[in-house]
C-alpha atoms as a PDB file:
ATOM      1  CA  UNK A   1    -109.156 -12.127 132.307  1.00  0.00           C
ATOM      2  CA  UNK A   2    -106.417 -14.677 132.243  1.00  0.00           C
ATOM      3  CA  UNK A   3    -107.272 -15.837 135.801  1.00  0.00           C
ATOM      4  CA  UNK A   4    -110.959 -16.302 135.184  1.00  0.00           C
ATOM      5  CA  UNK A   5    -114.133 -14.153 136.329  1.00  0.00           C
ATOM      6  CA  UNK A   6    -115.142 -16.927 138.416  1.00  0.00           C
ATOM      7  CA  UNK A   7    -111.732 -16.421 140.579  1.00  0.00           C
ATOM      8  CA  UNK A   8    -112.929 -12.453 140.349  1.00  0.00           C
ATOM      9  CA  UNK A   9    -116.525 -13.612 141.422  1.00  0.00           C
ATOM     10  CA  UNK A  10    -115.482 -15.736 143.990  1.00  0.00           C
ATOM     11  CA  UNK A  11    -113.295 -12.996 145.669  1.00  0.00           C
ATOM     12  CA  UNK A  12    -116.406 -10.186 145.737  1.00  0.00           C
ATOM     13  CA  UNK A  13    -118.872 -12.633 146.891  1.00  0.00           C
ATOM     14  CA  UNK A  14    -117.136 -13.989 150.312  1.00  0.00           C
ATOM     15  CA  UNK A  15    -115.683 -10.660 151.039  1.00  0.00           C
ATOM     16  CA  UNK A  16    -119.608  -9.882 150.999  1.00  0.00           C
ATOM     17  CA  UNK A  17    -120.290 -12.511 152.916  1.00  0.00           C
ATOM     18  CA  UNK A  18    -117.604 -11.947 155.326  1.00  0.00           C
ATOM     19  CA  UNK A  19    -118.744  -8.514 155.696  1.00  0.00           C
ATOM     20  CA  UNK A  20    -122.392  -9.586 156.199  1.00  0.00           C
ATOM     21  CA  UNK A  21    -121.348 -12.224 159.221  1.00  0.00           C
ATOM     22  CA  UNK A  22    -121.691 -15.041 157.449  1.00  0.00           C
ATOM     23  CA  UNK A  23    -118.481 -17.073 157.718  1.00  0.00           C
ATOM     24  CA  UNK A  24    -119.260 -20.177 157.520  1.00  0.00           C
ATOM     25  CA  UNK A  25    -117.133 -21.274 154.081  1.00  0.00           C
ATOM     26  CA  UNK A  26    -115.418 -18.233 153.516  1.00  0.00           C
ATOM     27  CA  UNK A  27    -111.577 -18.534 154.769  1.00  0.00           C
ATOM     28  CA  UNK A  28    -111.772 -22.059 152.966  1.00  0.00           C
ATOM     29  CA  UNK A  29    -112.539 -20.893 149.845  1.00  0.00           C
ATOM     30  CA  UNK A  30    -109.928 -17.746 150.004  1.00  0.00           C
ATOM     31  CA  UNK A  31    -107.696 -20.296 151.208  1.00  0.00           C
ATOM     32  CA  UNK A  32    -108.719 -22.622 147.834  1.00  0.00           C
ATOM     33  CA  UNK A  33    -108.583 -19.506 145.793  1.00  0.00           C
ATOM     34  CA  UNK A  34    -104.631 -18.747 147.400  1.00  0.00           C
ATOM     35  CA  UNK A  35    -103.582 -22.384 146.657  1.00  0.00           C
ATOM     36  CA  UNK A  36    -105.023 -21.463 143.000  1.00  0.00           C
ATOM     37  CA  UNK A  37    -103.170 -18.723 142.947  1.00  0.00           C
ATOM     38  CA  UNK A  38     -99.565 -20.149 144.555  1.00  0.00           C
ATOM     39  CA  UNK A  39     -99.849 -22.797 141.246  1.00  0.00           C
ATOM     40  CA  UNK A  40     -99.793 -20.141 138.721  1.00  0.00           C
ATOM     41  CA  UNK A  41     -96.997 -18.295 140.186  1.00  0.00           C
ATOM     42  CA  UNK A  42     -95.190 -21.768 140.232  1.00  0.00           C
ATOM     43  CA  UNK A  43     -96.241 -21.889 136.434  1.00  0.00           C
ATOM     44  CA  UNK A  44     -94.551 -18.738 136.078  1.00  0.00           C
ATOM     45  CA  UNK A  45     -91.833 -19.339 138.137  1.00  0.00           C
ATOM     46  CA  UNK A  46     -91.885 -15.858 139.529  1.00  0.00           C
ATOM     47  CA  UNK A  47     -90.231 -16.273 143.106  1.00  0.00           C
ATOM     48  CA  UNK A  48     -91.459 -12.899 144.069  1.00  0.00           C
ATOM     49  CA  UNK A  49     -95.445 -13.561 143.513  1.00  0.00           C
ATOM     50  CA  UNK A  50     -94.899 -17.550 145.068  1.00  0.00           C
ATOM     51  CA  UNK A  51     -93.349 -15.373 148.163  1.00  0.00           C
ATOM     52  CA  UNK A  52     -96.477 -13.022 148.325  1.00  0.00           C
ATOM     53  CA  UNK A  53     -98.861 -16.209 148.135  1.00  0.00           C
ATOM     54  CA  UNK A  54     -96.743 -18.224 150.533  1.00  0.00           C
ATOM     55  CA  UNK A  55     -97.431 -15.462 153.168  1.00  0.00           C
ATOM     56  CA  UNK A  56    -100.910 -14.436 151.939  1.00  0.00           C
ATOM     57  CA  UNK A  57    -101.432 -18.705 153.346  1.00  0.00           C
ATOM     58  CA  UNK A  58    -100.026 -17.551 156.263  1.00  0.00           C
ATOM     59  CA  UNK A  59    -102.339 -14.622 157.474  1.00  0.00           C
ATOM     60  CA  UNK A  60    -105.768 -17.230 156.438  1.00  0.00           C
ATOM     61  CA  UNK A  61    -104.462 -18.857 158.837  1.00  0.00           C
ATOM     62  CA  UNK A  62    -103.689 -16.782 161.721  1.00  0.00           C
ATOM     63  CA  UNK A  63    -107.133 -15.549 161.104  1.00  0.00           C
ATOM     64  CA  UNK A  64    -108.558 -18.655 161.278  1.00  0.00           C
ATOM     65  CA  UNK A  65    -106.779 -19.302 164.430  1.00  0.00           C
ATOM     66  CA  UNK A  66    -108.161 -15.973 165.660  1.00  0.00           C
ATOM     67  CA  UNK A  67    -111.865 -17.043 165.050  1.00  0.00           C
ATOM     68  CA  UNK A  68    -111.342 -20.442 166.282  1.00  0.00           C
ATOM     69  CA  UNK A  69    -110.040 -18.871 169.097  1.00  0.00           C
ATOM     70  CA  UNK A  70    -113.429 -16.539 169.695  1.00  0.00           C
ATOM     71  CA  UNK A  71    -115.274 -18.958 168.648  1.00  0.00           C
ATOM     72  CA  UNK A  72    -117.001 -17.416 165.492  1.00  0.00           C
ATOM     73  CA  UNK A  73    -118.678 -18.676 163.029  1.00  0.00           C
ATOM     74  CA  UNK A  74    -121.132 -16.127 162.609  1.00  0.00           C
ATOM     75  CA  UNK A  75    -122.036 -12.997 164.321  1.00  0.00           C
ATOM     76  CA  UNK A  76    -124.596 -10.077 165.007  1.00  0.00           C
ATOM     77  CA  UNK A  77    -122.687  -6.759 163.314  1.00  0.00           C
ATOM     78  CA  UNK A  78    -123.742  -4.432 166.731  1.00  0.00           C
ATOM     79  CA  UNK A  79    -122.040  -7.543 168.960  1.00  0.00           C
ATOM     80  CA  UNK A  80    -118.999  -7.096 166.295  1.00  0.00           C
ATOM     81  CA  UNK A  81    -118.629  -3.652 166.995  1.00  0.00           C
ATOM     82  CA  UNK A  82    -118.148  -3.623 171.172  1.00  0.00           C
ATOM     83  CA  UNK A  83    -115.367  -6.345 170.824  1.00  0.00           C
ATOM     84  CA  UNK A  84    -111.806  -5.602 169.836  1.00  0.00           C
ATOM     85  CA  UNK A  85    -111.206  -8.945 169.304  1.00  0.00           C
ATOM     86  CA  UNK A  86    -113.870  -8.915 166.330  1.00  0.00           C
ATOM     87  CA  UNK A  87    -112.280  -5.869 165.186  1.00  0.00           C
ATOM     88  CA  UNK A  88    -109.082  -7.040 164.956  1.00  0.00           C
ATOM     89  CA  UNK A  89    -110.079 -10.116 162.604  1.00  0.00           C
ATOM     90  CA  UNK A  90    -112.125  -7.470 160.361  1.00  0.00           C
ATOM     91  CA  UNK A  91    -109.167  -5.635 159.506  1.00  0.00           C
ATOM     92  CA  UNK A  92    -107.159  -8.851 159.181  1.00  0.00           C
ATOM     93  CA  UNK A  93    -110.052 -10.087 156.714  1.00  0.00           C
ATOM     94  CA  UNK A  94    -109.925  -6.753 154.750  1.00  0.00           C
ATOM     95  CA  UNK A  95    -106.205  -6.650 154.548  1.00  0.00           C
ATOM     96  CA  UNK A  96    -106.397 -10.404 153.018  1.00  0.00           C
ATOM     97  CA  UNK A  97    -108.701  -9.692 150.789  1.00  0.00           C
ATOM     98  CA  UNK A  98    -106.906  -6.606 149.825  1.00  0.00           C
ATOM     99  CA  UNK A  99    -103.622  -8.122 149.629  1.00  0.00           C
ATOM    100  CA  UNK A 100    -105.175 -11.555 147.441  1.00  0.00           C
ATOM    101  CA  UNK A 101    -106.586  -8.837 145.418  1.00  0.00           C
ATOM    102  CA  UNK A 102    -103.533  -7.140 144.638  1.00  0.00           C
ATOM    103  CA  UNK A 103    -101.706 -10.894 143.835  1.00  0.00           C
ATOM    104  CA  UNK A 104    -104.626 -11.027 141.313  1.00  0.00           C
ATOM    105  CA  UNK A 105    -103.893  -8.307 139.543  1.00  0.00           C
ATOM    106  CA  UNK A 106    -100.033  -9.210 139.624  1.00  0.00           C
ATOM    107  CA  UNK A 107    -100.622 -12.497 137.923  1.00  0.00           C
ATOM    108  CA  UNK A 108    -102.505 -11.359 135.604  1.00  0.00           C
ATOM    109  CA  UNK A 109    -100.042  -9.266 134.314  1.00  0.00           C
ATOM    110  CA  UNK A 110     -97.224 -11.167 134.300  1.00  0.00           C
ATOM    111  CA  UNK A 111     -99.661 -13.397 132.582  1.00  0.00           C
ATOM    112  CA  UNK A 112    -100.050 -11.259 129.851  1.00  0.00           C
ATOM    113  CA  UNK A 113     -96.277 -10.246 129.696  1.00  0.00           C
END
């Protein structure tokens, strides 16, 4: 894959360990793999996929804000699950990865176009 398994790698393994509690590390390196990201759709000049990264920056760090706001660094997954707060920043994690999954797979094709 033009962008590298380790960029792959790197995605699956903090979403695990996002998913497991453990976010100590994560959002930065999301946020390191984003910046990666934002520089190859510079490379390619494609305004569109700069756009997408330029905003997928912008929800890491709302979220961060959010868990700097409650204060997590970690947590217990049955304390998770009785606040909304916690909830919220789940789906906000999932939609990031989601959505920095999707710019993946964008850039790699125009990559191979």
């Amino acid at each position: 894959r033009d962008l590298g398994e380790a960029a792959w790698n790197l995605l699956k393994s903090e979403k695990e360990k996002f998913d497991q509690g453990k976010y100590d590390g994560a959002l930065d390196k999301i946020g390191n793999l984003i910046d990666s990201l934002k520089d190859k759709a510079e490379a390619l000049k494609d305004s569109e996929l700069i756009n997408k990264a330029l905003e997928l920056e912008s929800k890491k760090q709302e979220l961060e804000q959010q868990m700097t706001d409650e204060g997590m660094q970690s947590y217990d997954q049955t304390e998770a699950g009785e606040k909304s707060d916690s909830n919220q920043i789940r789906k906000n994690w999932d939609a990031l990865i989601r959505e920095t999954e999707a710019l993946m797979k964008k850039l790699e094709a125009e990559q191979k176009n």
